[in-house]
PDB file of N, CA and C in Angstrom:
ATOM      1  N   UNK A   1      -7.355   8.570  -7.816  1.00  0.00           N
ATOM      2  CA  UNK A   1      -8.676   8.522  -7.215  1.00  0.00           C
ATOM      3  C   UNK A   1      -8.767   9.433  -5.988  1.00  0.00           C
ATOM      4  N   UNK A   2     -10.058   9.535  -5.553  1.00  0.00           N
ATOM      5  CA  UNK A   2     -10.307  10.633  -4.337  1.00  0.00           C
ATOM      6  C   UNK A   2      -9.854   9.802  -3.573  1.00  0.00           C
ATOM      7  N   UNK A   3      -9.963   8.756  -2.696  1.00  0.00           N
ATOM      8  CA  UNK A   3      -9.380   8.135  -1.811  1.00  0.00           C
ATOM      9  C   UNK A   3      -8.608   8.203  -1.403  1.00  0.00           C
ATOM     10  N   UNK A   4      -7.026   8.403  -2.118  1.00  0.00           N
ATOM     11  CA  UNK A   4      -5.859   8.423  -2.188  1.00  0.00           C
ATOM     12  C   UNK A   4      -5.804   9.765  -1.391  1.00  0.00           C
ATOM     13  N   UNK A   5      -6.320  10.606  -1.062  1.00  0.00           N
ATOM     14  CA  UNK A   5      -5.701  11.972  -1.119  1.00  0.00           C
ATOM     15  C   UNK A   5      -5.847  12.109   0.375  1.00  0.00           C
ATOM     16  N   UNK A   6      -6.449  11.426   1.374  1.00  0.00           N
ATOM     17  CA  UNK A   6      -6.676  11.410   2.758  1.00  0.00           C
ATOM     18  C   UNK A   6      -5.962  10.318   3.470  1.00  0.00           C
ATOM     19  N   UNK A   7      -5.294   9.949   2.394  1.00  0.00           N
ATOM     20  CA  UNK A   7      -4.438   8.258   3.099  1.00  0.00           C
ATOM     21  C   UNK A   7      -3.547   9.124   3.814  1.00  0.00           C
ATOM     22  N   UNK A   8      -3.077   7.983   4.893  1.00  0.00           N
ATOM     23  CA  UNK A   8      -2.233   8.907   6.178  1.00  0.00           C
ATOM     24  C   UNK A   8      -0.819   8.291   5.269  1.00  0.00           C
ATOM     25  N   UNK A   9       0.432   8.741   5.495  1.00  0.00           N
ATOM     26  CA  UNK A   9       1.819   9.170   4.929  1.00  0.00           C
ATOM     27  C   UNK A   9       2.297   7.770   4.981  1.00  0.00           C
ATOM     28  N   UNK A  10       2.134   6.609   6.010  1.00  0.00           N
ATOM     29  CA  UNK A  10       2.578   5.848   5.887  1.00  0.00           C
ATOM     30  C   UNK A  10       2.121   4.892   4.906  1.00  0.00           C
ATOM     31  N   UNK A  11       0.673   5.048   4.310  1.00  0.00           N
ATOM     32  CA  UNK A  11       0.223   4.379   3.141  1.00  0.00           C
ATOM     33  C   UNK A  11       0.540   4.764   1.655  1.00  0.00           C
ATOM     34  N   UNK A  12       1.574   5.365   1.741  1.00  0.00           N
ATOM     35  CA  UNK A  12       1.461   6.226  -0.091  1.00  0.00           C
ATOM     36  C   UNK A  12       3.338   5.731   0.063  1.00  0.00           C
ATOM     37  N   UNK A  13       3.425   5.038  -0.982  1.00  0.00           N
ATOM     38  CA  UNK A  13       4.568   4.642  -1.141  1.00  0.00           C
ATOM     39  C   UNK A  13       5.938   5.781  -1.604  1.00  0.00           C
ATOM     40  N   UNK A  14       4.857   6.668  -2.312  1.00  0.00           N
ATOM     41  CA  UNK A  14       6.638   8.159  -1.805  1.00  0.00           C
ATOM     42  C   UNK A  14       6.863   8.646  -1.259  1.00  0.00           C
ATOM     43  N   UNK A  15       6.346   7.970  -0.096  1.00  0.00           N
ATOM     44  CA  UNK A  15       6.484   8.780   0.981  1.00  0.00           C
ATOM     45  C   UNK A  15       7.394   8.056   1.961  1.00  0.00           C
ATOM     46  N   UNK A  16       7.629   7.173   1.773  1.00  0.00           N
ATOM     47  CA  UNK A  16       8.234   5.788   2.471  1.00  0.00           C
ATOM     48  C   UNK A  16       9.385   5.069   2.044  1.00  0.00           C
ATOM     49  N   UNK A  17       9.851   5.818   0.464  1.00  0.00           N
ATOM     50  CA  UNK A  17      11.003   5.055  -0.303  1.00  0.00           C
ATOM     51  C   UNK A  17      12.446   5.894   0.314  1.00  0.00           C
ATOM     52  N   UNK A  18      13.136   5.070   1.244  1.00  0.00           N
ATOM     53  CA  UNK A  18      14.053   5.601   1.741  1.00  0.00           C
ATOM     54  C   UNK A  18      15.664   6.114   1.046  1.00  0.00           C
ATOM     55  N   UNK A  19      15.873   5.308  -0.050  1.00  0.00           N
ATOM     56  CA  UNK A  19      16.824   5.805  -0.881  1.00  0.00           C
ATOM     57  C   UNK A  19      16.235   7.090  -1.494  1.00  0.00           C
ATOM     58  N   UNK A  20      14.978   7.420  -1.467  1.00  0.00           N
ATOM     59  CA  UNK A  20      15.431   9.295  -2.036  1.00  0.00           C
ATOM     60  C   UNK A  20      15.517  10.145  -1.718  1.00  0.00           C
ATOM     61  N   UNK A  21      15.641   9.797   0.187  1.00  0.00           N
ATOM     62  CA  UNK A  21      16.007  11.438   0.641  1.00  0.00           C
ATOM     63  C   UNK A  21      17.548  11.243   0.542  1.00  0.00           C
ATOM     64  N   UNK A  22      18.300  10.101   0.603  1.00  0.00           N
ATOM     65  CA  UNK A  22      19.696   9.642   0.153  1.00  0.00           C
ATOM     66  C   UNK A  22      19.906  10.648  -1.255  1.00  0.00           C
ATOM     67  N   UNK A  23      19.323  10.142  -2.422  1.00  0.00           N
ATOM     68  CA  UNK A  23      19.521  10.815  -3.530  1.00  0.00           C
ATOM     69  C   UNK A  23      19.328  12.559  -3.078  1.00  0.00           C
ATOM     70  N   UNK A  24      18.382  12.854  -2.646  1.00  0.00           N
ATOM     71  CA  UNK A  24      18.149  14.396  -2.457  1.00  0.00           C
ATOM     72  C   UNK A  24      18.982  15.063  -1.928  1.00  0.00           C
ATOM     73  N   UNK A  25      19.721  14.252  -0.582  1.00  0.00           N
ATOM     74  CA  UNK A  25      20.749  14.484   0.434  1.00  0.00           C
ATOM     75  C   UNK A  25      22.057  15.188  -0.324  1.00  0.00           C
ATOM     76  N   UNK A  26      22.491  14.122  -1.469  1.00  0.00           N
ATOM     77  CA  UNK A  26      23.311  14.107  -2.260  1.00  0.00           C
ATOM     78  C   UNK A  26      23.626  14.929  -3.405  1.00  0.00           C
ATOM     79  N   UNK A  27      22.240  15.145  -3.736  1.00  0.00           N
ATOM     80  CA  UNK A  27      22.248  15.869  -4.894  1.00  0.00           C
ATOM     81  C   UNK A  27      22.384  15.013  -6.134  1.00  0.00           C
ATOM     82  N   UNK A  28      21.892  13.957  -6.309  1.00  0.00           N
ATOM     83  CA  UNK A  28      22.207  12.878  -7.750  1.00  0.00           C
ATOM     84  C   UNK A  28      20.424  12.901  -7.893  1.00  0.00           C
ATOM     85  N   UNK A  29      20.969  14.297  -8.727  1.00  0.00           N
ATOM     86  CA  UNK A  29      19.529  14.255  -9.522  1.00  0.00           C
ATOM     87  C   UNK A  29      18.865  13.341 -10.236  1.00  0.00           C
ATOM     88  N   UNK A  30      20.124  12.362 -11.156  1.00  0.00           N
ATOM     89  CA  UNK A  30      19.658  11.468 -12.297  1.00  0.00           C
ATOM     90  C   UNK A  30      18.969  10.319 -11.546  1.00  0.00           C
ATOM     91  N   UNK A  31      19.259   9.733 -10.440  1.00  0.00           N
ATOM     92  CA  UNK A  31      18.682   8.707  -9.595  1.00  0.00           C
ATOM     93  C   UNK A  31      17.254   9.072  -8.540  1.00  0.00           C
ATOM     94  N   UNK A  32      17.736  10.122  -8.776  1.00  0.00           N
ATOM     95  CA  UNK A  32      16.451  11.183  -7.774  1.00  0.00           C
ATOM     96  C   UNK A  32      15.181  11.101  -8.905  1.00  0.00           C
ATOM     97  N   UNK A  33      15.230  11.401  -9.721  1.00  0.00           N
ATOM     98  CA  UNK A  33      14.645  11.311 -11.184  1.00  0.00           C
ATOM     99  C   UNK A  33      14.292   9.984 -11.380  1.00  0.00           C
ATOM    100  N   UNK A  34      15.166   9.133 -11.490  1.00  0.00           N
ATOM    101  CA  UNK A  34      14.978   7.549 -11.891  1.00  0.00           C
ATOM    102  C   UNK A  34      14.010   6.905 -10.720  1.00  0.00           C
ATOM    103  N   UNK A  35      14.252   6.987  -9.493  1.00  0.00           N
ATOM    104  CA  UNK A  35      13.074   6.715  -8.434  1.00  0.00           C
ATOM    105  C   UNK A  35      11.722   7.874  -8.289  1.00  0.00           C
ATOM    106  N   UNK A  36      11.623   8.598  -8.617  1.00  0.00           N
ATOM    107  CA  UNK A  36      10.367   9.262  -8.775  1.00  0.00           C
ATOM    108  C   UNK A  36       9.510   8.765  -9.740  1.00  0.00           C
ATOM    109  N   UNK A  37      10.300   8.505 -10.779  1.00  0.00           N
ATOM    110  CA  UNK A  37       9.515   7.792 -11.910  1.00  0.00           C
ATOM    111  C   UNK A  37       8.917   6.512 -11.755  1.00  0.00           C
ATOM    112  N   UNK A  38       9.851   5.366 -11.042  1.00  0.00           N
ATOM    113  CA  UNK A  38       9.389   4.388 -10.811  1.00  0.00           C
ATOM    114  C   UNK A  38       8.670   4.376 -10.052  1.00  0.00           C
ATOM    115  N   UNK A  39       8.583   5.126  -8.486  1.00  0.00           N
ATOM    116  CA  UNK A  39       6.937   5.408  -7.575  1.00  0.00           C
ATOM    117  C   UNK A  39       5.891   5.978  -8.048  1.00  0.00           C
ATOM    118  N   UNK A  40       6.382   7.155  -9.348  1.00  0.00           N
ATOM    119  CA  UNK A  40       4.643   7.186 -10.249  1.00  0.00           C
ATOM    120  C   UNK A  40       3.970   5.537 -10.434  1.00  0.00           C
ATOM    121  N   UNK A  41       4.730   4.997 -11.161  1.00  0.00           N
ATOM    122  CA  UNK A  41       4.454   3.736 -11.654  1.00  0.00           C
ATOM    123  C   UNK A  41       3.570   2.895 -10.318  1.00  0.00           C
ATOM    124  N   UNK A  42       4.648   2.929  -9.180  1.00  0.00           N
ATOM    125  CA  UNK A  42       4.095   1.963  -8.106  1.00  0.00           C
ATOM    126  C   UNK A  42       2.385   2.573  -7.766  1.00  0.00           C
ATOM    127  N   UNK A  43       2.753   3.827  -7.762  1.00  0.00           N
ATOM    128  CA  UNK A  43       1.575   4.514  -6.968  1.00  0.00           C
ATOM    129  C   UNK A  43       0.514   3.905  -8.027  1.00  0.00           C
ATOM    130  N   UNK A  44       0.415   3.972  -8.958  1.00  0.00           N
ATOM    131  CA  UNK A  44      -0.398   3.302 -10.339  1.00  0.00           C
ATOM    132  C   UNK A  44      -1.088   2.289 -10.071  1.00  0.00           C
ATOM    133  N   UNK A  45      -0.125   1.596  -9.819  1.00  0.00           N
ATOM    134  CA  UNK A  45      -0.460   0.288  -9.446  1.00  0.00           C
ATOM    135  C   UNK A  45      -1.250  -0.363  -8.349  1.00  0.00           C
ATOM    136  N   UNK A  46      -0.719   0.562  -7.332  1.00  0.00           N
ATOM    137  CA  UNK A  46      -1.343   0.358  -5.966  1.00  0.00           C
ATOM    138  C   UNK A  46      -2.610   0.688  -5.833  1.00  0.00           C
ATOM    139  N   UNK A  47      -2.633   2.093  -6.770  1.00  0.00           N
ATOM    140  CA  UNK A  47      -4.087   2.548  -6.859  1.00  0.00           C
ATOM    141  C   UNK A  47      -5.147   1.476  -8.126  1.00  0.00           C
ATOM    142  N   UNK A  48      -4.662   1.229  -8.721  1.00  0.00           N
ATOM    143  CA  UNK A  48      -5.483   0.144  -9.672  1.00  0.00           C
ATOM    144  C   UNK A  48      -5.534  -0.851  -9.240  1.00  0.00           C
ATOM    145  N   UNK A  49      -4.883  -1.713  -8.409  1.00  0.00           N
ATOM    146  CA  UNK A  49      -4.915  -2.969  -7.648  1.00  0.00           C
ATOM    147  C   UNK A  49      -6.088  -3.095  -6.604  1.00  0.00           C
ATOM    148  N   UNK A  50      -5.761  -2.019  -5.802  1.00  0.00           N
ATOM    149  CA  UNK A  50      -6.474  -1.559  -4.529  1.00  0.00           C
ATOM    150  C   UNK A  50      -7.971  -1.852  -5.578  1.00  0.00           C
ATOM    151  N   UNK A  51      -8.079  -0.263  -6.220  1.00  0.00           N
ATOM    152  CA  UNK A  51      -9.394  -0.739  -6.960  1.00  0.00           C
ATOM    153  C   UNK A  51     -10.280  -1.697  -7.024  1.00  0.00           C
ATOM    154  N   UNK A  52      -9.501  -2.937  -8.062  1.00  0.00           N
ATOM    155  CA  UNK A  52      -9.821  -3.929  -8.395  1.00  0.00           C
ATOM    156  C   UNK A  52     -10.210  -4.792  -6.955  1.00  0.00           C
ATOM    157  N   UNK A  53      -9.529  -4.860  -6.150  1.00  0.00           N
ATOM    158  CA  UNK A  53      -9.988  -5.779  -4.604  1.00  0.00           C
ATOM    159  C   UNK A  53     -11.231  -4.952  -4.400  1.00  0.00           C
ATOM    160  N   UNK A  54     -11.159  -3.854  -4.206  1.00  0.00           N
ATOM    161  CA  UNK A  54     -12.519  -3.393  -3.419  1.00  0.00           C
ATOM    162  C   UNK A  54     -13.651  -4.149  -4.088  1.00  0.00           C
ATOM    163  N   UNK A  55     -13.047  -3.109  -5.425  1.00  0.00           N
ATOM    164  CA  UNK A  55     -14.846  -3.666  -6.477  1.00  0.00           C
ATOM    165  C   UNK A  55     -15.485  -5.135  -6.194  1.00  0.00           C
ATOM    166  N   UNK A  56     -14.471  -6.087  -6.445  1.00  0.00           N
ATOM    167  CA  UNK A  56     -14.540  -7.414  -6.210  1.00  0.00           C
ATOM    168  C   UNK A  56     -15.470  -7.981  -4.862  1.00  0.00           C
ATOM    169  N   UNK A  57     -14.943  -7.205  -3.800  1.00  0.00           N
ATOM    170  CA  UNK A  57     -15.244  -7.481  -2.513  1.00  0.00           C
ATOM    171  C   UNK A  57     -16.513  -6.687  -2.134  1.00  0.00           C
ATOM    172  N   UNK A  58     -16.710  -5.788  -2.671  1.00  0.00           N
ATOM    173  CA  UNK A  58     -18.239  -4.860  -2.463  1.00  0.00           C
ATOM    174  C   UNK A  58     -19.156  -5.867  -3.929  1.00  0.00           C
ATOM    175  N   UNK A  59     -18.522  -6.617  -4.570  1.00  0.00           N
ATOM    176  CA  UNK A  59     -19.714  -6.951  -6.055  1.00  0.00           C
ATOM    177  C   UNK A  59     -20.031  -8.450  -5.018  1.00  0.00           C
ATOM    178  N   UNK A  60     -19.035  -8.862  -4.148  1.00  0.00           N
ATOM    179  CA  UNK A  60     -19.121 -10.452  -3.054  1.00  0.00           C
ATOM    180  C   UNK A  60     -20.639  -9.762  -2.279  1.00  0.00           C
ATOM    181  N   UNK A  61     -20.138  -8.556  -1.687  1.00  0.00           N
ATOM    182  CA  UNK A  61     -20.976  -7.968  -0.582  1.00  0.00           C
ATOM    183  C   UNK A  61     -22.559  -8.205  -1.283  1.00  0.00           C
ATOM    184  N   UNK A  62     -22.687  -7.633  -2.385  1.00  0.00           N
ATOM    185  CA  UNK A  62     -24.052  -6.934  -3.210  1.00  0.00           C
ATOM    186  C   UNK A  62     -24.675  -8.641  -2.919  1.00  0.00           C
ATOM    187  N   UNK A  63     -23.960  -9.346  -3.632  1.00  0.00           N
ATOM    188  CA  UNK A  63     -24.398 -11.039  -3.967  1.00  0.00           C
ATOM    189  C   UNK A  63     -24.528 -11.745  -2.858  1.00  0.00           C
ATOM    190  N   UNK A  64     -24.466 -11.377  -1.247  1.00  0.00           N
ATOM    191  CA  UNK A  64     -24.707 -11.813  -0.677  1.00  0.00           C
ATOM    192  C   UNK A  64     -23.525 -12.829  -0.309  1.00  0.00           C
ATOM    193  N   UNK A  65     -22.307 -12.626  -0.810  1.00  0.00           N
ATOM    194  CA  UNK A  65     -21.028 -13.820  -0.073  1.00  0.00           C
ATOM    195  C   UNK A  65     -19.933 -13.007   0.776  1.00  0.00           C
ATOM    196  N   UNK A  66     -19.491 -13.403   1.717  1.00  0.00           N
ATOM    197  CA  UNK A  66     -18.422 -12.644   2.324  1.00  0.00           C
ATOM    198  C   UNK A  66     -17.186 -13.058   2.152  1.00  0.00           C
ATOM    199  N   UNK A  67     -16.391 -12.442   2.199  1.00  0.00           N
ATOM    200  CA  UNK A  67     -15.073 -12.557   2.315  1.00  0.00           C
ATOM    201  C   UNK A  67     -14.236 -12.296   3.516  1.00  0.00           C
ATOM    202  N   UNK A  68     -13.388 -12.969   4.355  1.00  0.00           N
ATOM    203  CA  UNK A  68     -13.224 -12.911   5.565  1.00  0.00           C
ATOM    204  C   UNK A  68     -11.801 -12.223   5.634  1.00  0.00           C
ATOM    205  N   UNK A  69     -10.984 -12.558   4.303  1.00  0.00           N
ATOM    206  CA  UNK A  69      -8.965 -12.510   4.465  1.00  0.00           C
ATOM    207  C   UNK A  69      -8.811 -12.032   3.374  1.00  0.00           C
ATOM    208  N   UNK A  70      -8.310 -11.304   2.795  1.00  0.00           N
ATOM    209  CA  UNK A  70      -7.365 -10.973   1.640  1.00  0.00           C
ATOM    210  C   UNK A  70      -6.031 -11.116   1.764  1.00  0.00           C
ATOM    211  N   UNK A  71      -5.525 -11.593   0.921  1.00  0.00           N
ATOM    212  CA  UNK A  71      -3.870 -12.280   1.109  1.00  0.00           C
ATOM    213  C   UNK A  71      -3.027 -11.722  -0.056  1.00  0.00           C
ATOM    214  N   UNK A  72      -1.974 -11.054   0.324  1.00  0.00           N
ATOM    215  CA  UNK A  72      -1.027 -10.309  -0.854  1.00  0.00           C
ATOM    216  C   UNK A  72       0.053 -11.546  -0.980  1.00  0.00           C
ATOM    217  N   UNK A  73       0.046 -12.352  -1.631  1.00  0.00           N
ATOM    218  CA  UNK A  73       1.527 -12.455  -1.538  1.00  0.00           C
ATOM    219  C   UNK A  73       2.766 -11.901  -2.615  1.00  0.00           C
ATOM    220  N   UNK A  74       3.869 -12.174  -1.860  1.00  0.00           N
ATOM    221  CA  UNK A  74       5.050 -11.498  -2.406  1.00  0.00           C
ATOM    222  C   UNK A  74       4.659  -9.770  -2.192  1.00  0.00           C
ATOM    223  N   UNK A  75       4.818  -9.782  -1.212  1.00  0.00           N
ATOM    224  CA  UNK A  75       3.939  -8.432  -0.891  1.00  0.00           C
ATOM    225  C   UNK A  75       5.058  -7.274  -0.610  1.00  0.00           C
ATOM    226  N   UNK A  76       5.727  -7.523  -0.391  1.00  0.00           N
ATOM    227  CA  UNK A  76       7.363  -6.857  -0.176  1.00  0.00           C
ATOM    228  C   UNK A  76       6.789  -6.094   1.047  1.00  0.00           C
ATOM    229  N   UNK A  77       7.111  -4.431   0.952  1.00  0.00           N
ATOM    230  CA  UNK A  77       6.976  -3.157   2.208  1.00  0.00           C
ATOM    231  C   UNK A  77       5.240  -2.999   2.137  1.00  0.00           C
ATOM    232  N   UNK A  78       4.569  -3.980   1.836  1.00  0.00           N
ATOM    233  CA  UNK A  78       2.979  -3.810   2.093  1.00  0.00           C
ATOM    234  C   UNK A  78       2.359  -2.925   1.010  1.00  0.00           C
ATOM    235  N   UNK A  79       2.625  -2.096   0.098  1.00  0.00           N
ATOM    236  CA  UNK A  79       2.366  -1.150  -0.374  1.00  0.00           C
ATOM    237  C   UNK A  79       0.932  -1.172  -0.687  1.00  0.00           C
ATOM    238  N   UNK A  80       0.405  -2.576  -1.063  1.00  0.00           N
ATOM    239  CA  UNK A  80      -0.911  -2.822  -1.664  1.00  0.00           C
ATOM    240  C   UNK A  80      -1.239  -2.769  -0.487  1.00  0.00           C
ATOM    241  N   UNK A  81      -1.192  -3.669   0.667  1.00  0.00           N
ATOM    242  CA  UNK A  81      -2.072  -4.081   1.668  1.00  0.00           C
ATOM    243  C   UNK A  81      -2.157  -2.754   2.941  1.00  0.00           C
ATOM    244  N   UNK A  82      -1.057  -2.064   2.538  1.00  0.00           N
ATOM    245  CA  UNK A  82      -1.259  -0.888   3.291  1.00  0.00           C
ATOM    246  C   UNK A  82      -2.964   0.110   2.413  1.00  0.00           C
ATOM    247  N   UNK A  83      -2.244   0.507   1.527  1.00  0.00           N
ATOM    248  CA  UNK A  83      -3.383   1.407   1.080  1.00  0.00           C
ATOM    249  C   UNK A  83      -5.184   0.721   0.745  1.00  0.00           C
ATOM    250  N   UNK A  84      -5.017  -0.826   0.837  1.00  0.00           N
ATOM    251  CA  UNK A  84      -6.360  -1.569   0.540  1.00  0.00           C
ATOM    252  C   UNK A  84      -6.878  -1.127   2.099  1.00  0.00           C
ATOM    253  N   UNK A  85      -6.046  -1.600   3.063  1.00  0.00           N
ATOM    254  CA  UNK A  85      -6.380  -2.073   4.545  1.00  0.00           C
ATOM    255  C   UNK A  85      -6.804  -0.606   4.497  1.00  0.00           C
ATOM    256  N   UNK A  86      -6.044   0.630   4.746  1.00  0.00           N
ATOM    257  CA  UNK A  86      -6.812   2.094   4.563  1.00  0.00           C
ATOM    258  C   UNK A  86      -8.119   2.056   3.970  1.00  0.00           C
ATOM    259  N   UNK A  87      -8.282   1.913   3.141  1.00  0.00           N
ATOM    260  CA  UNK A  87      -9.115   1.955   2.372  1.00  0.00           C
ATOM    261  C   UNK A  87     -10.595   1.031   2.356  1.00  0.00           C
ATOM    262  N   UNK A  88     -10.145   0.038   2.709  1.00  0.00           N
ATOM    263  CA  UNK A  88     -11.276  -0.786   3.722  1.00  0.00           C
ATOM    264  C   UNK A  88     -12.107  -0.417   5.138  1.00  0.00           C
ATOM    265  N   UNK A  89     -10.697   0.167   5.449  1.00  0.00           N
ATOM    266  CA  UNK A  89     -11.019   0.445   6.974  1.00  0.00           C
ATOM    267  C   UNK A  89     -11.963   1.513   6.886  1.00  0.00           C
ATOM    268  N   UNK A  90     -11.718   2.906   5.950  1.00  0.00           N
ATOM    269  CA  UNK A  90     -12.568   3.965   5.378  1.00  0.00           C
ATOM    270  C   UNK A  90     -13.664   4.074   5.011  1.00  0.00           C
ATOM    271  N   UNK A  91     -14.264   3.090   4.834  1.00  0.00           N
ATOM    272  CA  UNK A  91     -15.672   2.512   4.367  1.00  0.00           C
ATOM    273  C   UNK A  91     -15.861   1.419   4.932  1.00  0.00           C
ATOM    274  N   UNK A  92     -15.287   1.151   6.101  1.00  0.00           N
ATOM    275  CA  UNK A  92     -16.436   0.542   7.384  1.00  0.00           C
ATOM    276  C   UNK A  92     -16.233  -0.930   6.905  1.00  0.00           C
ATOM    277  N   UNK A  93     -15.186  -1.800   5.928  1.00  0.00           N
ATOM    278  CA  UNK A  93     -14.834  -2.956   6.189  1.00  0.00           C
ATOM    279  C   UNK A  93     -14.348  -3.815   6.922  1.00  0.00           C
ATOM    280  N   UNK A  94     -14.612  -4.677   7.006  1.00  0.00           N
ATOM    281  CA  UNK A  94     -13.474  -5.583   8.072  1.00  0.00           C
ATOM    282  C   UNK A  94     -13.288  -7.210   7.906  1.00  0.00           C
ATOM    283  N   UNK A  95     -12.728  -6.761   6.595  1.00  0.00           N
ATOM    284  CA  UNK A  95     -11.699  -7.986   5.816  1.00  0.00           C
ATOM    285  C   UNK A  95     -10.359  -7.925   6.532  1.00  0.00           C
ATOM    286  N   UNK A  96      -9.961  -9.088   6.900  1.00  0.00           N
ATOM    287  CA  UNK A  96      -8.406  -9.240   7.857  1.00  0.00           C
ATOM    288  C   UNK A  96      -7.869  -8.905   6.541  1.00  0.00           C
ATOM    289  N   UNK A  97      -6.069  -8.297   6.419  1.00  0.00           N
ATOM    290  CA  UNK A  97      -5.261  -8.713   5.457  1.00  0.00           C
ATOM    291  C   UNK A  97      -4.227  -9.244   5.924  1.00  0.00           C
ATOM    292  N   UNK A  98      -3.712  -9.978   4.266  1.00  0.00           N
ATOM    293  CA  UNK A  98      -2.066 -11.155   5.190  1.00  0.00           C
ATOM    294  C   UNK A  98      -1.153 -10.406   4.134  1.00  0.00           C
ATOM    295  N   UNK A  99       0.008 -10.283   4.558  1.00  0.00           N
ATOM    296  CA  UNK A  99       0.832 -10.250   3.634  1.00  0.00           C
ATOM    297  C   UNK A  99       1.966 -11.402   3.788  1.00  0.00           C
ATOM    298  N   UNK A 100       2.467 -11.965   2.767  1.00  0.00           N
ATOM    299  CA  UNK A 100       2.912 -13.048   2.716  1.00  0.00           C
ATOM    300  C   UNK A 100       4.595 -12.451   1.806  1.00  0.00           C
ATOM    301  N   UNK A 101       5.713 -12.565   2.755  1.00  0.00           N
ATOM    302  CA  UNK A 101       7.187 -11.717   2.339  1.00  0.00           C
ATOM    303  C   UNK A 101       7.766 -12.234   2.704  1.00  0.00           C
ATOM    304  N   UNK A 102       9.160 -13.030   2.104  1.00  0.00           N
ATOM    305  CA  UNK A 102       9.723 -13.837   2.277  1.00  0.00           C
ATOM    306  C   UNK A 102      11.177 -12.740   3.067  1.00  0.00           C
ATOM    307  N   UNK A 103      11.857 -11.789   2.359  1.00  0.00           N
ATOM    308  CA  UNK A 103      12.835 -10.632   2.949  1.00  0.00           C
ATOM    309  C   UNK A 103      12.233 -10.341   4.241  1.00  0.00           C
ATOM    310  N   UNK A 104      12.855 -10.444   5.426  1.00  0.00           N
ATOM    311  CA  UNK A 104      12.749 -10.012   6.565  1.00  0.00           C
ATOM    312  C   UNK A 104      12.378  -8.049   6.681  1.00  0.00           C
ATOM    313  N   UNK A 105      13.398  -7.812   6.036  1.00  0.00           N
ATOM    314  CA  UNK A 105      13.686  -6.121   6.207  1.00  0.00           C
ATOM    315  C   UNK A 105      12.269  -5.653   5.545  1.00  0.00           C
ATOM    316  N   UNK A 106      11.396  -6.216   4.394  1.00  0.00           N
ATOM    317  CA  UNK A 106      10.456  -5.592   4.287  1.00  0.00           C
ATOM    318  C   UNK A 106       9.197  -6.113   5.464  1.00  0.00           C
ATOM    319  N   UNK A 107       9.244  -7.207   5.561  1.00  0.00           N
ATOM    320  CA  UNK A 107       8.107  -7.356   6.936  1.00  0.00           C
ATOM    321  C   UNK A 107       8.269  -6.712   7.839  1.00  0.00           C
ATOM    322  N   UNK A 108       9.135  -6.085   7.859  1.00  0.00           N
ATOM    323  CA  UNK A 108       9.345  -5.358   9.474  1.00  0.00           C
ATOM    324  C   UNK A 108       9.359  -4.166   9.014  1.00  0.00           C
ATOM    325  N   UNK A 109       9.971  -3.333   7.764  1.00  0.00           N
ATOM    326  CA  UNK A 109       9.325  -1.751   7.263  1.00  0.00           C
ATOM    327  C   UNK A 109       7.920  -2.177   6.786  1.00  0.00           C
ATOM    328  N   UNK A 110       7.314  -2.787   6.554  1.00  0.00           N
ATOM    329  CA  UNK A 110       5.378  -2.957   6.158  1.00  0.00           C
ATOM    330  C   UNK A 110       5.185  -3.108   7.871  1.00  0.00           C
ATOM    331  N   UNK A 111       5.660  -3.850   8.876  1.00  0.00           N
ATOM    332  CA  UNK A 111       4.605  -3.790  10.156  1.00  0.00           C
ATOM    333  C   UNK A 111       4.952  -2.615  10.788  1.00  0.00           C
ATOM    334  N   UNK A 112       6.099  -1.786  10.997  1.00  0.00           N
ATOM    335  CA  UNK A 112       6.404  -0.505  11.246  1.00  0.00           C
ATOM    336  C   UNK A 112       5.234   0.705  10.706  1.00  0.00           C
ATOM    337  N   UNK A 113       4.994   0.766   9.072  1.00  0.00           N
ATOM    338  CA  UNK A 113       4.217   1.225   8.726  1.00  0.00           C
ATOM    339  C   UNK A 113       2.867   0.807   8.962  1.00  0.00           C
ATOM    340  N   UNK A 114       2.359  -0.372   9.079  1.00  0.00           N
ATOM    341  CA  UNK A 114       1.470  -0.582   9.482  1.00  0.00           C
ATOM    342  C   UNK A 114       0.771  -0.049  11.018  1.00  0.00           C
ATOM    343  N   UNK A 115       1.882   0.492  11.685  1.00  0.00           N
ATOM    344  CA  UNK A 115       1.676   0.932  13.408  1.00  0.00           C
ATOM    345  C   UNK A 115       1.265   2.296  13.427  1.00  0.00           C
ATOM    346  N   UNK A 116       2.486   3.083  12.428  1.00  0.00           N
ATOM    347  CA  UNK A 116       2.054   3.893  12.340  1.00  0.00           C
ATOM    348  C   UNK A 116       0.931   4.745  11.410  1.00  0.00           C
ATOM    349  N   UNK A 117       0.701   3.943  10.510  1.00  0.00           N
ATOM    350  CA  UNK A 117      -0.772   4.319   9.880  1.00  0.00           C
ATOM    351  C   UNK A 117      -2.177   4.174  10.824  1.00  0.00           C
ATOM    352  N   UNK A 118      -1.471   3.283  11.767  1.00  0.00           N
ATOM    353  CA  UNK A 118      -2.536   2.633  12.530  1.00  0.00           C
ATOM    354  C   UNK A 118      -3.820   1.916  12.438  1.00  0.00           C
ATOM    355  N   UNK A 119      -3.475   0.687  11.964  1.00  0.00           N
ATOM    356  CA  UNK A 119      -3.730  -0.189  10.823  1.00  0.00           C
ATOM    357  C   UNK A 119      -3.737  -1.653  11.815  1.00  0.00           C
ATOM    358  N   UNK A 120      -3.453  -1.731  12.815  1.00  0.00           N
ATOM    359  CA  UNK A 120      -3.359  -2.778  13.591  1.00  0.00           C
ATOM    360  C   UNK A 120      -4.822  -3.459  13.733  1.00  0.00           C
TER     361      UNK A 120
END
């Protein structure tokens, strides 16, 4: 989608997967390969997910109901709630988001990214 293409670096998940400058570093093409493939996939997802919330939340808007929170859970490094929250924020929303992550190490790489997207 057009959207995607103005998101700041910390919202686009290949940009953020830290094992592949490891692989690149290294030169293990086959794993370098094997994670590119799987962030096509994520990016997919993120972008069809994202989608689906907006539509939802602009078809609430049209009908006259609001929505105050959107809540990811199992949300891992934010990936959804990064690029929704962008993407909200871009068109003048202001739905809170939660992400709900049980792994420490990703709540703290999603609020890191979250600072620096500047998303606070």
């Amino acid at each position: 989608p057009d959207w995607v293409r103005g998101m700041p670096g910390p919202c686009v998940p290949e940009l953020n997967c830290f094992p592949l400058r490891g692989y690149f570093e290294r030169r293990d093409w086959p794993l370098l390969k094997r994670e590119l493939g799987k962030l096509r996939e994520k990016r997919q997802q993120v972008e069809y997910l994202a989608g689906l919330v907006t539509a939802k939340l602009e078809a609430r808007s049209a009908a006259g109901l609001s929505a105050k929170e959107v809540v990811d859970f199992a949300g891992g490094r934010g990936d959804l709630a990064l690029a929704l929250g962008w993407l909200l924020k871009d068109r003048g929303r202001g739905e809170r988001l939660t992400v709900v992550e049980l792994k420490r190490e990703y709540v703290e790489q999603g609020r890191r990214r979250v600072e620096e997207a500047g998303l606070t």
